[in-house]
N, C-alpha and C. Protein backbone atom coordinates (compact mmCIF):
# COMPACT_ATOMS: atom_id res chain seq x y z
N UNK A 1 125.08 94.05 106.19
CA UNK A 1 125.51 95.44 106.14
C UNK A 1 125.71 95.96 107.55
N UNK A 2 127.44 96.89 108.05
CA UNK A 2 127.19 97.34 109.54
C UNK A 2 126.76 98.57 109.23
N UNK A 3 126.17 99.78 108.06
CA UNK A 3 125.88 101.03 108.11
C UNK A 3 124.27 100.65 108.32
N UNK A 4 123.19 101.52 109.16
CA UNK A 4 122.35 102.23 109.14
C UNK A 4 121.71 103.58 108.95
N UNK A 5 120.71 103.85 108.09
CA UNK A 5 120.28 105.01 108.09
C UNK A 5 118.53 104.42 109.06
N UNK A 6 118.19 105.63 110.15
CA UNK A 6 117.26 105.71 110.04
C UNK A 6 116.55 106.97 110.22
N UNK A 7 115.07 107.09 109.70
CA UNK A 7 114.46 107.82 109.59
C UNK A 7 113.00 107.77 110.69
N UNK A 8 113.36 108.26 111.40
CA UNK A 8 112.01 108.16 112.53
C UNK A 8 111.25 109.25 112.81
N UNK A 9 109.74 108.28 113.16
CA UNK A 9 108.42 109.25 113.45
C UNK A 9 108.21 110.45 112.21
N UNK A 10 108.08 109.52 110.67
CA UNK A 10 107.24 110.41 109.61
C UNK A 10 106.14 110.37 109.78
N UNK A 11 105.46 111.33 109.68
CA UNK A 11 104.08 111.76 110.12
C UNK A 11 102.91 111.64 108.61
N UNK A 12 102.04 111.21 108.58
CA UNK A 12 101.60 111.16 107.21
C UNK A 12 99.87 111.34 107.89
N UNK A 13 98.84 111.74 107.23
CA UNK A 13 97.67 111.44 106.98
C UNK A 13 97.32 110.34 106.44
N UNK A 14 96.46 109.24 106.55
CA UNK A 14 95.38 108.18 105.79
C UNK A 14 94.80 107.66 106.10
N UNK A 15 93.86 107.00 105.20
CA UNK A 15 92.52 106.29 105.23
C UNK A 15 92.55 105.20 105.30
N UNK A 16 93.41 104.66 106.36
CA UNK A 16 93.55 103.28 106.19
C UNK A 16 92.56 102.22 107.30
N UNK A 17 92.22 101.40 107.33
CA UNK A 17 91.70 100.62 108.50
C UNK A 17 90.52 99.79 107.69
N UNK A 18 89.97 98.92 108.42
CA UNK A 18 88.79 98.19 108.36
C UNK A 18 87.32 98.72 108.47
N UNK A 19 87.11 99.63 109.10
CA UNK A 19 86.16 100.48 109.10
C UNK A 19 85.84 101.29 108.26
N UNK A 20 84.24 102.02 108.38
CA UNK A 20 83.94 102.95 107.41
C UNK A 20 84.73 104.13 107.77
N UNK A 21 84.31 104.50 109.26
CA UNK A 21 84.80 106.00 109.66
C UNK A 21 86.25 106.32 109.58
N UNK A 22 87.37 105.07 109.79
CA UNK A 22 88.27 105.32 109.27
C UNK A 22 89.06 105.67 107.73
N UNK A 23 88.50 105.17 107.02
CA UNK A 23 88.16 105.20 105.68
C UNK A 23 87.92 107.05 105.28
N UNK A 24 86.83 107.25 105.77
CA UNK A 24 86.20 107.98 105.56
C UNK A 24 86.83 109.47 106.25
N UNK A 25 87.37 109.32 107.76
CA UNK A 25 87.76 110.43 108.89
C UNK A 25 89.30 110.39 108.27
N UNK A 26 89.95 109.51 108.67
CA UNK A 26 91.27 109.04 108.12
C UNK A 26 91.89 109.68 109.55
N UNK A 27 93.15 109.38 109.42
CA UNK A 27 93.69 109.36 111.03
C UNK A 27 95.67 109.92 110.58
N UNK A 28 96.09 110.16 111.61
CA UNK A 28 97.55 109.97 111.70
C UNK A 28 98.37 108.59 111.77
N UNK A 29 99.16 108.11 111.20
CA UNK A 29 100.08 107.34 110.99
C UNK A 29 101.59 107.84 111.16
N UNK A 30 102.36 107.15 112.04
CA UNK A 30 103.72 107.19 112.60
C UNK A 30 104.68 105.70 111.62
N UNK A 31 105.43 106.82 110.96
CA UNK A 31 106.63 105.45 110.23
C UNK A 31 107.93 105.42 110.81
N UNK A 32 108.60 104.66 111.04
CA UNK A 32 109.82 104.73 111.36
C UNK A 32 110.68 103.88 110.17
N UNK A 33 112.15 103.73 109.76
CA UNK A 33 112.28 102.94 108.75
C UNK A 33 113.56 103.24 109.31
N UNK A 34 114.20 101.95 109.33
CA UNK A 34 115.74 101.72 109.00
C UNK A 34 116.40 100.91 108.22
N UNK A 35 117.33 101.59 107.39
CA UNK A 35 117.62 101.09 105.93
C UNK A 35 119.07 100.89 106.00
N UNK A 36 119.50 99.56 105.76
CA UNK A 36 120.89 98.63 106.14
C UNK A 36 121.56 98.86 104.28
N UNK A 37 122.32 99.77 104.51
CA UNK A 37 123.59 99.74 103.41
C UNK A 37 124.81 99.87 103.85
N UNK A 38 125.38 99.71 102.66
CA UNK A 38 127.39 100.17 102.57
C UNK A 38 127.28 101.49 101.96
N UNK A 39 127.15 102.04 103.38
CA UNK A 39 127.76 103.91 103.00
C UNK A 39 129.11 104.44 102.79
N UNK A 40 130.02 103.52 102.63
CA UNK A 40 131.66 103.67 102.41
C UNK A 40 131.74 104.16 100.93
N UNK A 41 130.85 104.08 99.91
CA UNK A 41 131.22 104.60 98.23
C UNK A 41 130.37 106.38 98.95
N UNK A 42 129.60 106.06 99.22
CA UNK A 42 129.15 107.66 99.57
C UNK A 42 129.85 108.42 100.29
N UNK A 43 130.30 108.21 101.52
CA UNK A 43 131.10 108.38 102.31
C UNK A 43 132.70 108.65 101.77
N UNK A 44 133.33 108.09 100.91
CA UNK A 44 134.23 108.09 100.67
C UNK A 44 134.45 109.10 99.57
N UNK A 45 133.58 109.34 98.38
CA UNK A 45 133.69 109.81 97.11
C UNK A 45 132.75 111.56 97.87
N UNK A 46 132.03 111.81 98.92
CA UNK A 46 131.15 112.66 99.49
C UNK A 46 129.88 112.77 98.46
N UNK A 47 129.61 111.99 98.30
CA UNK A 47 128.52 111.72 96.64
C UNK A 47 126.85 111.32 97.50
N UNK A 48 125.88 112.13 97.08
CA UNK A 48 124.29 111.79 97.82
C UNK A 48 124.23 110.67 96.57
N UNK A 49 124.32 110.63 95.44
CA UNK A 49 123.94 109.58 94.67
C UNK A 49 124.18 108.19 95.01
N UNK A 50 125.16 108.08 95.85
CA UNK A 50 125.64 106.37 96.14
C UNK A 50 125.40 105.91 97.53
N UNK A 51 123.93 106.73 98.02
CA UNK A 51 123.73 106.85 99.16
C UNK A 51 121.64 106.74 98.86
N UNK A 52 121.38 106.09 100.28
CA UNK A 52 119.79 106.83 100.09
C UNK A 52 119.52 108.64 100.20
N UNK A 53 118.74 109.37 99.45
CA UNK A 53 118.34 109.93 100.45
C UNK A 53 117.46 110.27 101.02
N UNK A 54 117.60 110.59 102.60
CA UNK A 54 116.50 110.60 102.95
C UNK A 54 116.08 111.59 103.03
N UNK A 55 115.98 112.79 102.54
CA UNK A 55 114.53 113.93 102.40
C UNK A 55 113.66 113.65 101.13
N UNK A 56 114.04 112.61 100.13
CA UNK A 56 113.30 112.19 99.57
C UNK A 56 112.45 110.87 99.48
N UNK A 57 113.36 109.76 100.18
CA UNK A 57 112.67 108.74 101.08
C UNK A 57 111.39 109.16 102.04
N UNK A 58 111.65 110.31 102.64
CA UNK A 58 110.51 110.57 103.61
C UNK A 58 109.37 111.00 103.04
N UNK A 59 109.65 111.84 101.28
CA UNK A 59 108.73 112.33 100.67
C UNK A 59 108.03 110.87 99.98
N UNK A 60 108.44 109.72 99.85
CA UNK A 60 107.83 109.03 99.46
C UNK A 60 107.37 108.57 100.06
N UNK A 61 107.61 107.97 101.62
CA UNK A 61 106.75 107.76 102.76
C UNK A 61 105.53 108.25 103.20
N UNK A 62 105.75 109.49 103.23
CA UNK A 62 104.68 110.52 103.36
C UNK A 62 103.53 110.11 102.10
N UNK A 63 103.89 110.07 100.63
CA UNK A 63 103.02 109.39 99.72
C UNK A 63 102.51 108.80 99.79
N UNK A 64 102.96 107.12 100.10
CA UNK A 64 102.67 106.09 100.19
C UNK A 64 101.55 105.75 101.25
N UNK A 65 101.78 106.84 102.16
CA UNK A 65 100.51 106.19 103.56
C UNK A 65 99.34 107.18 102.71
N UNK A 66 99.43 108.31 102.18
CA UNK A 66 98.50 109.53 102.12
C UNK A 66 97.66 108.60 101.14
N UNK A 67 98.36 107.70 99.93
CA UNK A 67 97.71 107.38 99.06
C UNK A 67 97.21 105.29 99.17
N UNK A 68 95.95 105.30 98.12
CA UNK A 68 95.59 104.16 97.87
C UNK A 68 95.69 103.30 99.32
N UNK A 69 94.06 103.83 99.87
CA UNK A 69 93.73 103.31 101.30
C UNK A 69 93.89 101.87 101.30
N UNK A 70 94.19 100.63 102.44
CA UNK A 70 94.55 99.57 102.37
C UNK A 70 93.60 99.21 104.05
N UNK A 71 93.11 97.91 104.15
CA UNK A 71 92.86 97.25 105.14
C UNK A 71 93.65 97.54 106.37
N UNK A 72 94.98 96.91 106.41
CA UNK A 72 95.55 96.40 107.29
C UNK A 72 96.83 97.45 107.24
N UNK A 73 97.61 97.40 108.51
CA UNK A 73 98.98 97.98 108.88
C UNK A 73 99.96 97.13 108.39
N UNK A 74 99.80 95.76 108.23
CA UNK A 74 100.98 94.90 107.51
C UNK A 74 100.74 95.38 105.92
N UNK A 75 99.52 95.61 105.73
CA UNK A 75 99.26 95.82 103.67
C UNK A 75 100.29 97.16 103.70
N UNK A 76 100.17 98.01 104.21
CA UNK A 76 100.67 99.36 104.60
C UNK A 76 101.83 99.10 104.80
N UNK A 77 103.06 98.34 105.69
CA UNK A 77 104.13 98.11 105.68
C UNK A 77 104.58 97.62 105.11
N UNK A 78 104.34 96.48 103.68
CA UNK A 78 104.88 96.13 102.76
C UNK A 78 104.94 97.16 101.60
N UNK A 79 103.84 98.19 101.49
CA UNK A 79 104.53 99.27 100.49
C UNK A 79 105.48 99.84 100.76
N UNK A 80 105.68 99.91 102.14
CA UNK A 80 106.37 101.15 102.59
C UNK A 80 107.38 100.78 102.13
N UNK A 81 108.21 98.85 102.53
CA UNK A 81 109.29 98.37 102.31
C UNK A 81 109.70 97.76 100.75
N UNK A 82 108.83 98.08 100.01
CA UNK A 82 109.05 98.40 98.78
C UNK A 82 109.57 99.71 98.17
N UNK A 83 108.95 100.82 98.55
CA UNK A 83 109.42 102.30 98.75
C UNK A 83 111.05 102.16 98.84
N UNK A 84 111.36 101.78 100.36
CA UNK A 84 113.08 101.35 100.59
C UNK A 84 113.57 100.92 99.72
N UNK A 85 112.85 99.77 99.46
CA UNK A 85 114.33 99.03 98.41
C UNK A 85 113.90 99.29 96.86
N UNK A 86 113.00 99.71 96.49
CA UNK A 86 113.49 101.15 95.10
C UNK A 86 114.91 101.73 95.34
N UNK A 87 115.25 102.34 96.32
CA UNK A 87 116.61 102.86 96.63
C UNK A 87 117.77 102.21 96.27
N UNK A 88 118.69 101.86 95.07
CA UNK A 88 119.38 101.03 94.71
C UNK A 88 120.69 100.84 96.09
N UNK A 89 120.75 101.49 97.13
CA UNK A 89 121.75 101.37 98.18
C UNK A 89 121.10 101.06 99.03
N UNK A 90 120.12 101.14 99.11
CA UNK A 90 119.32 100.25 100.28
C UNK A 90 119.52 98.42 99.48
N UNK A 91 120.01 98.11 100.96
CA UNK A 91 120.14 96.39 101.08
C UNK A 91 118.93 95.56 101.88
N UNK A 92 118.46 95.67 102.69
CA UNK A 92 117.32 95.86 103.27
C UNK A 92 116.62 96.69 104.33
N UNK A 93 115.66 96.25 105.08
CA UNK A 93 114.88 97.00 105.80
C UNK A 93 113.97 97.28 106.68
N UNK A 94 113.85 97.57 107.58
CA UNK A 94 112.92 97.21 108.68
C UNK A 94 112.05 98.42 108.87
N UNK A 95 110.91 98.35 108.35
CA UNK A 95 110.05 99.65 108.73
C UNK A 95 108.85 99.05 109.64
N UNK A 96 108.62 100.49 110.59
CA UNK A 96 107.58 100.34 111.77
C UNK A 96 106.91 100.98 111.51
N UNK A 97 104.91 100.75 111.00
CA UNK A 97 104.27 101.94 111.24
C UNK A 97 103.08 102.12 112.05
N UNK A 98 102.88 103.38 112.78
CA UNK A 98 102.05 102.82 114.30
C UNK A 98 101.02 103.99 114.16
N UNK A 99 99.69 103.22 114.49
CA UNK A 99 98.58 103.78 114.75
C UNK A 99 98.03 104.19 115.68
N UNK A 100 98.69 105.17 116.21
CA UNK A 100 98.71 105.94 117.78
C UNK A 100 96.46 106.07 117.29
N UNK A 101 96.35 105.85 117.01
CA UNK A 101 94.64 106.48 117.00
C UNK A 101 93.75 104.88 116.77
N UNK A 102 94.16 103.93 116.65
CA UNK A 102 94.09 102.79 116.52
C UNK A 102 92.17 102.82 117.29
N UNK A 103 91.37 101.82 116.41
CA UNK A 103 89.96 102.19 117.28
C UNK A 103 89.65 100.79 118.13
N UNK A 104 90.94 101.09 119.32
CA UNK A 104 90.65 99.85 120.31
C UNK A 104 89.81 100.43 121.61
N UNK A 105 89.05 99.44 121.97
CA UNK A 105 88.25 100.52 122.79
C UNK A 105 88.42 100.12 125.07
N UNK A 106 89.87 99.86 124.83
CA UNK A 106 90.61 100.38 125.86
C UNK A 106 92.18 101.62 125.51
N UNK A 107 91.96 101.77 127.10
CA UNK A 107 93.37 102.65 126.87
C UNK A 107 94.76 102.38 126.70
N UNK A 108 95.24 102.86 125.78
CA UNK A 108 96.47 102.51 125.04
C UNK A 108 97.10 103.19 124.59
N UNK A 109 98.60 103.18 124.32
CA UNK A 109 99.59 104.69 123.82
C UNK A 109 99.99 104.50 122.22
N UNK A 110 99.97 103.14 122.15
CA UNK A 110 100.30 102.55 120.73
C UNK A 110 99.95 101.44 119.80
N UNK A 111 99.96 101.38 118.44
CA UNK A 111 99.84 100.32 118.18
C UNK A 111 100.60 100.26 116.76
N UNK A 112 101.49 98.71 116.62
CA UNK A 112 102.38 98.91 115.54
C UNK A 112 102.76 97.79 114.75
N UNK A 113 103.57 97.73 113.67
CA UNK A 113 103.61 96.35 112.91
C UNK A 113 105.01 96.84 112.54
N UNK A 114 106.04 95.92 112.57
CA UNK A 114 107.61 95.90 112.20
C UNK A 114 107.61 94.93 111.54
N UNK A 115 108.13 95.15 109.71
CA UNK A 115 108.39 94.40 109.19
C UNK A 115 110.06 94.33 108.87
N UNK A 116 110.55 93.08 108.40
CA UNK A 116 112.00 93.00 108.06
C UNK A 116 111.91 92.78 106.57
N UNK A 117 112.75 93.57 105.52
CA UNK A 117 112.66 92.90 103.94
C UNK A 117 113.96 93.60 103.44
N UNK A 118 114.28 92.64 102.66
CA UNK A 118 115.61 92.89 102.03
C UNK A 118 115.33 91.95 100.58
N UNK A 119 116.48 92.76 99.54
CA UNK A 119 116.35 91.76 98.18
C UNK A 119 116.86 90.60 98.12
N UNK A 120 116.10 90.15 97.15
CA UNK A 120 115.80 88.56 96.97
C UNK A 120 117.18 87.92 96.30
């Protein structure tokens, strides 16, 4: 696919991590997602249906981190890229999501996991 949509720096609340206090405190999470379709039927016909969209993509993003706490940032980025390709115009997808609060105990600005997924 040469169209991209992306959607960067959704902001979500969750309880995600290995720890209790994270679990428990829960932290900020940063998503980024870019979603590879053929926007030429949307584009062409001016139709949101033959298109993602994204103010409701982001509302499911926003879901997906808020809910059903997970271990890891990769467990967390495979929902997310499931989320995407629900979207019948999404072809695949590369979402980033980063744990600016991450409990490493040097100084650091970021921390993140980029996955690639597209249908099978």
């Amino acid at each position: 696919m040469s169209d991209v949509l992306r959607l960067t720096g959704v902001r979500a609340t969750g309880h995600h991590g290995v720890f209790d206090h994270e679990r428990r405190d829960g932290q900020e999470f940063v998503v980024d997602v870019v979603v590879r379709l053929d926007a030429s039927a949307a584009a062409a016909g001016d139709d949101l249906g033959a298109t993602v969209h994204y103010g409701v993509l982001a509302e499911q993003i926003v879901a997906a981190v808020e809910n059903d706490p997970v271990d890891l940032i990769e467990t967390l980025a495979e929902r997310l890229a499931a989320v995407v390709l629900a979207h019948p115009a999404a072809a695949s997808t590369d979402v980033t999501v980063h744990k600016p609060s991450a409990p490493i105990t040097v100084p650091f600005d970021d921390v993140s996991i980029t996955i690639t997924r597209s249908r099978a």
